[in-house]
Protein backbone atom coordinates (compact mmCIF):
# COMPACT_ATOMS: atom_id res chain seq x y z
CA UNK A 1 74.72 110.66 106.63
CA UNK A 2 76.40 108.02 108.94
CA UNK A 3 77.30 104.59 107.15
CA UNK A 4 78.03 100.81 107.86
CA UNK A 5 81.26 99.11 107.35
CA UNK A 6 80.82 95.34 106.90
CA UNK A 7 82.04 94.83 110.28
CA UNK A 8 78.94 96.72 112.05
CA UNK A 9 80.81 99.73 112.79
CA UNK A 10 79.42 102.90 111.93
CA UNK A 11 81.45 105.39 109.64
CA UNK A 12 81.13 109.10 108.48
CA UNK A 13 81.49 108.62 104.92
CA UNK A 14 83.00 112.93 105.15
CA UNK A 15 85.72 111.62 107.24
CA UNK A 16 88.95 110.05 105.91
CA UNK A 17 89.76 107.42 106.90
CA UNK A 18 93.28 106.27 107.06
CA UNK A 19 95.44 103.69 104.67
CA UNK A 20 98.16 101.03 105.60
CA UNK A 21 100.82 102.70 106.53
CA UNK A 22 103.21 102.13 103.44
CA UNK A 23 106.00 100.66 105.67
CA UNK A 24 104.32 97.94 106.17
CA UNK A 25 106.63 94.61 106.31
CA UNK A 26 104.36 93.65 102.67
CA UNK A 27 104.55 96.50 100.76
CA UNK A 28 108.67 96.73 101.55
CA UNK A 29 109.07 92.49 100.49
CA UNK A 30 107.47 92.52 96.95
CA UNK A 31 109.56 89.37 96.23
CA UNK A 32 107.90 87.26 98.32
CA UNK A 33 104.64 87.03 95.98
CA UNK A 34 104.83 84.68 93.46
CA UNK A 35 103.43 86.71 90.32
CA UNK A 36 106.32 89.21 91.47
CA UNK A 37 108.91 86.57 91.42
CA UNK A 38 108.03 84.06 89.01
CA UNK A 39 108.37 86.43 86.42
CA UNK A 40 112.11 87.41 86.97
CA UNK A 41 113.13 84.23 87.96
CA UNK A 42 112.03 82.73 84.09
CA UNK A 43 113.80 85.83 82.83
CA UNK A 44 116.72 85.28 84.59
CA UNK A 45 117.03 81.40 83.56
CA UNK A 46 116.10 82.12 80.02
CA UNK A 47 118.53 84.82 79.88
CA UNK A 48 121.57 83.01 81.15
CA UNK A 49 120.76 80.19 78.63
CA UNK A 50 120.19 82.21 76.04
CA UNK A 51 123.49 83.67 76.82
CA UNK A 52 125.37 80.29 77.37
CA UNK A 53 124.24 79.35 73.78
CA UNK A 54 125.27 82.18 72.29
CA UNK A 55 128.85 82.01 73.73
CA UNK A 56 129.09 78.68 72.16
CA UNK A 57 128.02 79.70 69.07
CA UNK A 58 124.71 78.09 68.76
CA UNK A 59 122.92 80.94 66.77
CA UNK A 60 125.74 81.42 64.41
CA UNK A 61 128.94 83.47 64.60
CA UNK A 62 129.13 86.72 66.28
């Protein structure tokens, strides 16, 4: 049983096929994409004010 890939070309679905190769310039960078990033960068803010407050006693003595 031969198939179609959306492309036209025609595929045997009994032979793998093979992926991305994983050293791909993408899969090394994952802080380039924002839902990667974004993340760690609030974390990192928060975190360092959280800390600043703390040193100056905001939330109470230690």
């Amino acid at each position: 049983m031969v198939g179609r890939r959306p492309d036209g070309r025609r595929v045997d679905p009994a032979v793998p096929e093979s992926w991305e190769s994983p050293s791909s310039w993408w899969s090394r960078q994952p802080w380039f994409f924002g839902h990667v990033m974004f993340p760690h960068v609030v974390a990192f803010f928060l975190g360092t004010l959280l800390f600043v407050l703390g040193l100056v006693g905001v939330f109470g003595q230690i």
